[in-house]
Each structure stands twice: as C-alpha cells, then as structure tokens.
N, C-alpha and C. Protein backbone atom coordinates (compact mmCIF):
# COMPACT_ATOMS: atom_id res chain seq x y z
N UNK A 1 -2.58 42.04 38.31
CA UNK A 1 -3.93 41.53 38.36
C UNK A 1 -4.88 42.71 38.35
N UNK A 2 -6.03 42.88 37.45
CA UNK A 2 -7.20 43.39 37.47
C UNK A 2 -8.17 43.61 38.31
N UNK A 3 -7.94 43.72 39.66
CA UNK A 3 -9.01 43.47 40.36
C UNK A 3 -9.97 44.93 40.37
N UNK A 4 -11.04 44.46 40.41
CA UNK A 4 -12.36 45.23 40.13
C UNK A 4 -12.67 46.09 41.29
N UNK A 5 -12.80 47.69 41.94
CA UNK A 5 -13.30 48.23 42.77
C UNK A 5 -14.08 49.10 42.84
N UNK A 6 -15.56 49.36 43.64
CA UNK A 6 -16.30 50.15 43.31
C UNK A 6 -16.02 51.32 44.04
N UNK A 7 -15.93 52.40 43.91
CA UNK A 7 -15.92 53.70 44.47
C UNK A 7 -17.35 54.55 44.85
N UNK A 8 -17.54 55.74 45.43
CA UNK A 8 -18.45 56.18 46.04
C UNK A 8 -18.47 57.46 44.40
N UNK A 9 -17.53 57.42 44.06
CA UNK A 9 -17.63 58.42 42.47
C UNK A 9 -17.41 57.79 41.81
N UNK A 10 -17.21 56.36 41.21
CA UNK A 10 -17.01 55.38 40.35
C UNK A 10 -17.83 54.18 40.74
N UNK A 11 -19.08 53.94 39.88
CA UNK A 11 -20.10 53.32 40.65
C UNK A 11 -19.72 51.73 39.38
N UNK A 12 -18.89 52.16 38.58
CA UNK A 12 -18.56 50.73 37.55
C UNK A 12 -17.44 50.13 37.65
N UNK A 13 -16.90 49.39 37.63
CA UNK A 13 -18.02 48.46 37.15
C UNK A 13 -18.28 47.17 38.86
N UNK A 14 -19.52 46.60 39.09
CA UNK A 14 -19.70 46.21 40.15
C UNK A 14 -18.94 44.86 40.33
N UNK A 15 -19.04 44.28 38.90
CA UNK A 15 -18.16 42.65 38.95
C UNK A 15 -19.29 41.75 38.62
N UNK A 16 -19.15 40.87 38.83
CA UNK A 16 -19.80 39.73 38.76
C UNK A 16 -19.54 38.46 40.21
N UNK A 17 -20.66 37.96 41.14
CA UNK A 17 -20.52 37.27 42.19
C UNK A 17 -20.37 36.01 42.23
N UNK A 18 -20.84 35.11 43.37
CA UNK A 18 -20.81 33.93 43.42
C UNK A 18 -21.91 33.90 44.77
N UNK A 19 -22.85 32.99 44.70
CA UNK A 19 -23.52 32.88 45.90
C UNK A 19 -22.71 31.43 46.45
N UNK A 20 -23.12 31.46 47.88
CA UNK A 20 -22.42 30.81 48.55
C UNK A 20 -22.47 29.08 47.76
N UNK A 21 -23.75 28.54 47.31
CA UNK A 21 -23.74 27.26 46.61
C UNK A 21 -22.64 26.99 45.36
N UNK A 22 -22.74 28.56 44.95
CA UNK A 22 -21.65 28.22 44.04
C UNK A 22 -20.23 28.58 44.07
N UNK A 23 -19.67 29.11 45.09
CA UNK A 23 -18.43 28.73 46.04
C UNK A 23 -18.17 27.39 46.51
N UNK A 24 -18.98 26.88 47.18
CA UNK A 24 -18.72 25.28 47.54
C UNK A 24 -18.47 24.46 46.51
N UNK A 25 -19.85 24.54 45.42
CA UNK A 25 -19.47 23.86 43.89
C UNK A 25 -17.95 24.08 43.33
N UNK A 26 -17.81 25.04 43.07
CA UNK A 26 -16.69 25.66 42.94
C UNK A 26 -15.59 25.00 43.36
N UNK A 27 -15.36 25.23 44.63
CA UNK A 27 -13.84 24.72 45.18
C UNK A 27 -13.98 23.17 45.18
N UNK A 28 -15.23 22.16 45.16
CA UNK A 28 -15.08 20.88 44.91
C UNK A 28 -14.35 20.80 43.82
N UNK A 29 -14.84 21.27 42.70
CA UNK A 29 -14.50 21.21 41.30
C UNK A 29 -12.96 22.02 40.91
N UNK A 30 -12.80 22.74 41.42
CA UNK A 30 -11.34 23.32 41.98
C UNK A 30 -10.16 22.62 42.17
N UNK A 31 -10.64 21.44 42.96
CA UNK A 31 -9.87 20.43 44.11
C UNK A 31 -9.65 19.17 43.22
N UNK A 32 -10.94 18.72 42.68
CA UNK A 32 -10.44 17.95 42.00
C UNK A 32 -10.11 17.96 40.13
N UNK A 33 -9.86 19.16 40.01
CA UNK A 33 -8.61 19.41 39.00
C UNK A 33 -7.46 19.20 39.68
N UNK A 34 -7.05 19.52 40.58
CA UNK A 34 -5.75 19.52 40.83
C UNK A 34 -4.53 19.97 40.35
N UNK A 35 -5.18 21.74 40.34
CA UNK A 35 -4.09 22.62 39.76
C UNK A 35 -4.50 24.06 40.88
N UNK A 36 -2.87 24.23 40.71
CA UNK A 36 -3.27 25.61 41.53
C UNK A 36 -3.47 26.90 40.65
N UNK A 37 -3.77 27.90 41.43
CA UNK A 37 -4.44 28.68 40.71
C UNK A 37 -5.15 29.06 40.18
N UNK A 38 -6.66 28.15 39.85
CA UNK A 38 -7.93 28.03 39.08
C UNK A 38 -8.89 28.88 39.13
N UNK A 39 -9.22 29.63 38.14
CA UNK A 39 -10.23 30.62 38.05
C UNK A 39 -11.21 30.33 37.16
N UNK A 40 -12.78 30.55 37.89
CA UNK A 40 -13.54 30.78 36.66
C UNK A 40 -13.56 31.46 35.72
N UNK A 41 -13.78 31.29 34.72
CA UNK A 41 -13.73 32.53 33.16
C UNK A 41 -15.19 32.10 32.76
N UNK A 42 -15.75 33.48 32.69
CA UNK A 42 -17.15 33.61 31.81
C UNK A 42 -17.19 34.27 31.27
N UNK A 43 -17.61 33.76 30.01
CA UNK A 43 -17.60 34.80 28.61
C UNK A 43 -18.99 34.97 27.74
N UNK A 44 -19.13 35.60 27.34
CA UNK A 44 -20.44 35.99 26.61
C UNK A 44 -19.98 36.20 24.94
N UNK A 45 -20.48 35.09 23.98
CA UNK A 45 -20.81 35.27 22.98
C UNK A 45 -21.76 34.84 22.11
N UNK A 46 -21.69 35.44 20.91
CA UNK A 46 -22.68 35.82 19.81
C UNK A 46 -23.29 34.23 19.59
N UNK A 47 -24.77 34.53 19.49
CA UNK A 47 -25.78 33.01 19.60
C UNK A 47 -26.20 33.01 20.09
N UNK A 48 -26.93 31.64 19.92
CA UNK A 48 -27.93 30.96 20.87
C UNK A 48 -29.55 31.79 20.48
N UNK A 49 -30.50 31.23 21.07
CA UNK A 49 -32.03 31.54 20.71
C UNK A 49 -32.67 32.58 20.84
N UNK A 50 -31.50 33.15 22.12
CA UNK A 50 -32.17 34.95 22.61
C UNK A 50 -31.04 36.01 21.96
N UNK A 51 -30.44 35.32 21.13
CA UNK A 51 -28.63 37.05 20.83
C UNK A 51 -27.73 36.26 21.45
N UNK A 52 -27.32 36.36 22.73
CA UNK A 52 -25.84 35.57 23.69
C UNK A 52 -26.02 34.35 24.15
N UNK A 53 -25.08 33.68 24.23
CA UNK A 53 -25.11 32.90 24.80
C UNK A 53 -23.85 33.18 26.53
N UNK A 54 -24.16 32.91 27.26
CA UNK A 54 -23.14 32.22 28.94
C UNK A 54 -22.32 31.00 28.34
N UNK A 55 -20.72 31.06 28.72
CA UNK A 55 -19.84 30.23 28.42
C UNK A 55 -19.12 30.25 29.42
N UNK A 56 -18.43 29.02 30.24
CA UNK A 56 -17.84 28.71 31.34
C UNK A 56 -16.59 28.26 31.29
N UNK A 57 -15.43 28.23 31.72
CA UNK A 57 -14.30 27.50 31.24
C UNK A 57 -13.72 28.06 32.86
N UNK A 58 -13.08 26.96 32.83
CA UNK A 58 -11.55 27.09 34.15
C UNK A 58 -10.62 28.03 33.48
N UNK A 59 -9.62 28.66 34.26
CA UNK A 59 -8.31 28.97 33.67
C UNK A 59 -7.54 29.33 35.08
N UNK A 60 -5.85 29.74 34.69
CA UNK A 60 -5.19 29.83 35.48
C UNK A 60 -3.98 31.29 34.82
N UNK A 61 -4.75 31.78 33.60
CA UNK A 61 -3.93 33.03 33.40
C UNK A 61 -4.93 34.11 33.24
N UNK A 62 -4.71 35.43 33.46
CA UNK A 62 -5.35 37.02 33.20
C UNK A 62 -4.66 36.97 31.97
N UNK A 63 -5.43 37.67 31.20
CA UNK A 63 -5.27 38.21 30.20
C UNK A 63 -5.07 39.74 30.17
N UNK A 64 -4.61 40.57 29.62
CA UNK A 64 -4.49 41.87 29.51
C UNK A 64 -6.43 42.97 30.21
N UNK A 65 -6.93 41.67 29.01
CA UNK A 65 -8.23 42.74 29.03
C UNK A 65 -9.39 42.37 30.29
N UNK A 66 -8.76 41.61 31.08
CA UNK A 66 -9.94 40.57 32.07
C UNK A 66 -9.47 41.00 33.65
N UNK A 67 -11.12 41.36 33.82
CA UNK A 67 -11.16 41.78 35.21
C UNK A 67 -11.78 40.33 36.32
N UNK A 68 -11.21 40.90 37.51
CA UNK A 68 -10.77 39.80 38.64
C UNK A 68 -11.80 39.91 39.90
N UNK A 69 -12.57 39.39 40.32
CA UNK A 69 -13.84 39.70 41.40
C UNK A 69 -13.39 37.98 42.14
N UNK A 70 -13.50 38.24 43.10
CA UNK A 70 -13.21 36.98 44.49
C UNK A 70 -14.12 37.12 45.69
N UNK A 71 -15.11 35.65 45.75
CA UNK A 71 -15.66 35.51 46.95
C UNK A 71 -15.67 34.70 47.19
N UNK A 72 -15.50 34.74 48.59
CA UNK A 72 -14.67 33.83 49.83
C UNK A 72 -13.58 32.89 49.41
N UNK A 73 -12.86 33.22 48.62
CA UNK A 73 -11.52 32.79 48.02
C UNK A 73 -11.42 32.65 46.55
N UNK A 74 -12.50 32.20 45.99
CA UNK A 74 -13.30 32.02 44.69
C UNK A 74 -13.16 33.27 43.49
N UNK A 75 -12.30 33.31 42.61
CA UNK A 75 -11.96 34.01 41.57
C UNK A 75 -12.91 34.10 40.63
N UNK A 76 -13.31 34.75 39.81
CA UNK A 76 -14.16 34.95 38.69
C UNK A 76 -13.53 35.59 38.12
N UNK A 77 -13.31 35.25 36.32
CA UNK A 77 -12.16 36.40 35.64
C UNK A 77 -13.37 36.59 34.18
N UNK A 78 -13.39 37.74 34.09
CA UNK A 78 -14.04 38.73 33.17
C UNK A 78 -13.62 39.23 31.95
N UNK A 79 -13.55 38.87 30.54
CA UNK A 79 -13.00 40.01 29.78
C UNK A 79 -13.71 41.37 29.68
N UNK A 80 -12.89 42.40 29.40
CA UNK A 80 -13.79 43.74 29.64
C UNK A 80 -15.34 43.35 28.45
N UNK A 81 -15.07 42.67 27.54
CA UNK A 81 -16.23 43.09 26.71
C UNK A 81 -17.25 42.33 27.14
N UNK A 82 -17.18 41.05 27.49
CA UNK A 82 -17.89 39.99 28.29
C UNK A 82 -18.80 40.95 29.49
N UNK A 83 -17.78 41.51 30.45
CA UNK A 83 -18.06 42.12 31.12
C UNK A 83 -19.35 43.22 31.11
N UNK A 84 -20.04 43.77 30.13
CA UNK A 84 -20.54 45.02 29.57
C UNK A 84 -21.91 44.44 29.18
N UNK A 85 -21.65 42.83 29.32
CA UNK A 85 -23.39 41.88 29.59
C UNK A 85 -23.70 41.76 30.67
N UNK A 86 -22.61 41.38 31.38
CA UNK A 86 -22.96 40.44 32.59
C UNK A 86 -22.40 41.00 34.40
N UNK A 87 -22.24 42.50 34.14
CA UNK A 87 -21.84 43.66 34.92
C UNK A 87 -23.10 43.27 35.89
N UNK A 88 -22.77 43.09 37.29
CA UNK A 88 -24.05 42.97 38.33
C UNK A 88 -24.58 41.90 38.59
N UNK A 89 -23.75 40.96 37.82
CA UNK A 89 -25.03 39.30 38.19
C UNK A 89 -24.25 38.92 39.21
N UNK A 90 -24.61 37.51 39.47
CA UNK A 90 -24.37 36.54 40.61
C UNK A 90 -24.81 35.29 39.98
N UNK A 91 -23.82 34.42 39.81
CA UNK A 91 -23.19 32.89 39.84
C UNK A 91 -24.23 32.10 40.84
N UNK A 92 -25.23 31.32 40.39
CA UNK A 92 -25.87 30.60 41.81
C UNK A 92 -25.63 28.91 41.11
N UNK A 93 -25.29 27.88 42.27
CA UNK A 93 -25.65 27.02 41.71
C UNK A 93 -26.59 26.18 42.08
N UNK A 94 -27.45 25.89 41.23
CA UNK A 94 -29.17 25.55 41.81
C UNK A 94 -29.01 23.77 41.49
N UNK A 95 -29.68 23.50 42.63
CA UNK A 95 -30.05 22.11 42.74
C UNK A 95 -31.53 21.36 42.20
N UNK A 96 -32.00 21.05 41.59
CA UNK A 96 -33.62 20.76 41.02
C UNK A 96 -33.70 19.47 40.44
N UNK A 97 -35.01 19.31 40.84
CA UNK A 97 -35.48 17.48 39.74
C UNK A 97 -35.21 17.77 38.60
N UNK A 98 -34.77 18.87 37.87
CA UNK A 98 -34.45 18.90 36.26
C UNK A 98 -33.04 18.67 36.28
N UNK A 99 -32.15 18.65 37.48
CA UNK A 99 -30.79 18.97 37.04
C UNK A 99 -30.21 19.68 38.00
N UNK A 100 -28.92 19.67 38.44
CA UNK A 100 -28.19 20.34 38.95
C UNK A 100 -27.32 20.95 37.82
N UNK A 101 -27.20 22.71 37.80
CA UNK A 101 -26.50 23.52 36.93
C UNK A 101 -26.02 25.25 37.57
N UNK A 102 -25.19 25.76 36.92
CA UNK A 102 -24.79 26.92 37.28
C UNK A 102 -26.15 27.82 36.53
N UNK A 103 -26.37 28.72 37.14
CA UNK A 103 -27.76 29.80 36.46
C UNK A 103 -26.66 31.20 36.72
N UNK A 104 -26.58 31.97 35.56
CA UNK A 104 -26.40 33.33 36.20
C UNK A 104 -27.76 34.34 36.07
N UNK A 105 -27.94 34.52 37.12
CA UNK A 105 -28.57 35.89 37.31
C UNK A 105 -27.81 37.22 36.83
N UNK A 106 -28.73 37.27 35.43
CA UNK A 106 -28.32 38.51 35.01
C UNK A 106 -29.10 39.94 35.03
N UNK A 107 -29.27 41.32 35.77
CA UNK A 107 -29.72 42.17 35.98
C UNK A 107 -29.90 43.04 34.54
N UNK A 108 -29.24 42.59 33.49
CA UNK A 108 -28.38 43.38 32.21
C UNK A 108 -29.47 42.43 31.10
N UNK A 109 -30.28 41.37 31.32
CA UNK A 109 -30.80 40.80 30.91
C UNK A 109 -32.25 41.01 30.54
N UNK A 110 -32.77 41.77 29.24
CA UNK A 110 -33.81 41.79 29.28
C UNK A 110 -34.52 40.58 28.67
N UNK A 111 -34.36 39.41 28.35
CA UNK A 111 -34.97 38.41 28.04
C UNK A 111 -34.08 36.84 27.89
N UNK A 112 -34.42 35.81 28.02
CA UNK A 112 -33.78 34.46 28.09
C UNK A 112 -34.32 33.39 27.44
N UNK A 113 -33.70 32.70 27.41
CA UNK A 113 -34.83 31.18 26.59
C UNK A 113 -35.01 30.23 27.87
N UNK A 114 -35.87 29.52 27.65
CA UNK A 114 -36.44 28.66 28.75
C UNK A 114 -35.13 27.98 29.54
N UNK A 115 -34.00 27.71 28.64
CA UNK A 115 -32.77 26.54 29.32
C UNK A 115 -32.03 27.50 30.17
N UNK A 116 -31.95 29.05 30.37
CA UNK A 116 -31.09 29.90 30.62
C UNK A 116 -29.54 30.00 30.22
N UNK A 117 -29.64 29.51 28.94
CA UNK A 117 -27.73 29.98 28.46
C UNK A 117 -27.99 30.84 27.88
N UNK A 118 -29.04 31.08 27.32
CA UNK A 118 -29.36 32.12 26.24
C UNK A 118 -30.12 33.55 26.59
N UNK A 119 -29.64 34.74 25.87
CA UNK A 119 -30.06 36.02 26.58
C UNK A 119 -30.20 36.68 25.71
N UNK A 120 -31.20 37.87 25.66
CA UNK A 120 -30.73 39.14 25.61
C UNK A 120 -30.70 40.77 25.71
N UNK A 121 -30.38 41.55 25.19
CA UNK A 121 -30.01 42.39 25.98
C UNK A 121 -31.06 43.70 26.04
N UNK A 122 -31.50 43.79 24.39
CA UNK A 122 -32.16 44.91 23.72
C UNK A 122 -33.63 44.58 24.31
C-alpha cells in the first residue's frame, strides 16, 4: 500500500482529506454497499467548463500508481497524476437548500464553474 507521508525535508506530497461531514457520509455509504474494504477514488480528468473536471467512484483495489491518505478510518485513493491537481484539498460534505453534495476544496485551483465539478488550474 501507498500510503502518503509528509516529512520535515519532504514537504510533498500532503494528500488529500476528509472533513469530519464527509467521514460520516462516507462510512453510511460504506455500510450500505456492503463490501469490505471500500475506498474512495478521485480522479481528475480532461473537461468540463473550467479544463477538469472531479470524478468520484468507490473501489476496493490500489493500483500501482495510487496514493493512500486515511481519516478517522476513511481511505481516499489517489492516482499519482490525479494527484498533481488536487495535492492539499479536503473532501467536505455540505448540506444546503440547493442540495446535499461532496465539494472539494481545492487550494491548486485557480478558477471553477458555478456547479463546482469543474476547475482550473492555469
């Protein structure tokens, strides 16, 4: 397993988080799959209105190239290239009269479209 560590001379890569709303979301949605082993996978590709688009999927295997960040039990799995957008954010899941949805806060983000799937970078 890949797991991600920051050093005091190796300041990269930080990972990607989960705030506590979206830990709880999380392991509901976890639970009722009813598989062990379940990890988030977020991936970043080409599209959408700003350059990238945020893509979400369950999984239960690492891949060679995918790094591993866990809070409070809660897995997040990364491919390295994915990774090189979305290095430093945090997973929130927000509750609102428009909708309940996952938002990532991205630090790597210099611009978005109004719905937030869409980003980008330049």
């Amino acid at each position: 397993m890949n797991d991600a560590t920051t050093s005091a001379t190796d300041p990269a890569p930080k990972g990607v988080g989960l705030s506590e709303s979206a830990v709880t979301q999380l392991v509901g949605l976890f639970e009722a799959e009813d598989r062990d082993g379940l990890m988030l996978r977020i991936m970043v590709n080409g599209g959408g209105c700003s350059g990238f688009t945020y893509a979400f999927d369950f999984d239960d295997k690492l891949n060679d190239d995918d790094k591993s960040f866990d809070t409070d039990g809660v897995k997040v799995v990364v491919d390295d290239a994915s990774l090189e957008f979305i290095d430093g954010s945090v997973l929130n899941y927000v509750e609102s009269l428009g909708g309940n949805h996952f938002q990532l806060e991205n630090p790597n983000a210099t611009s978005s479209c109004g719905c937030g799937s869409s980003f980008s970078v330049y």
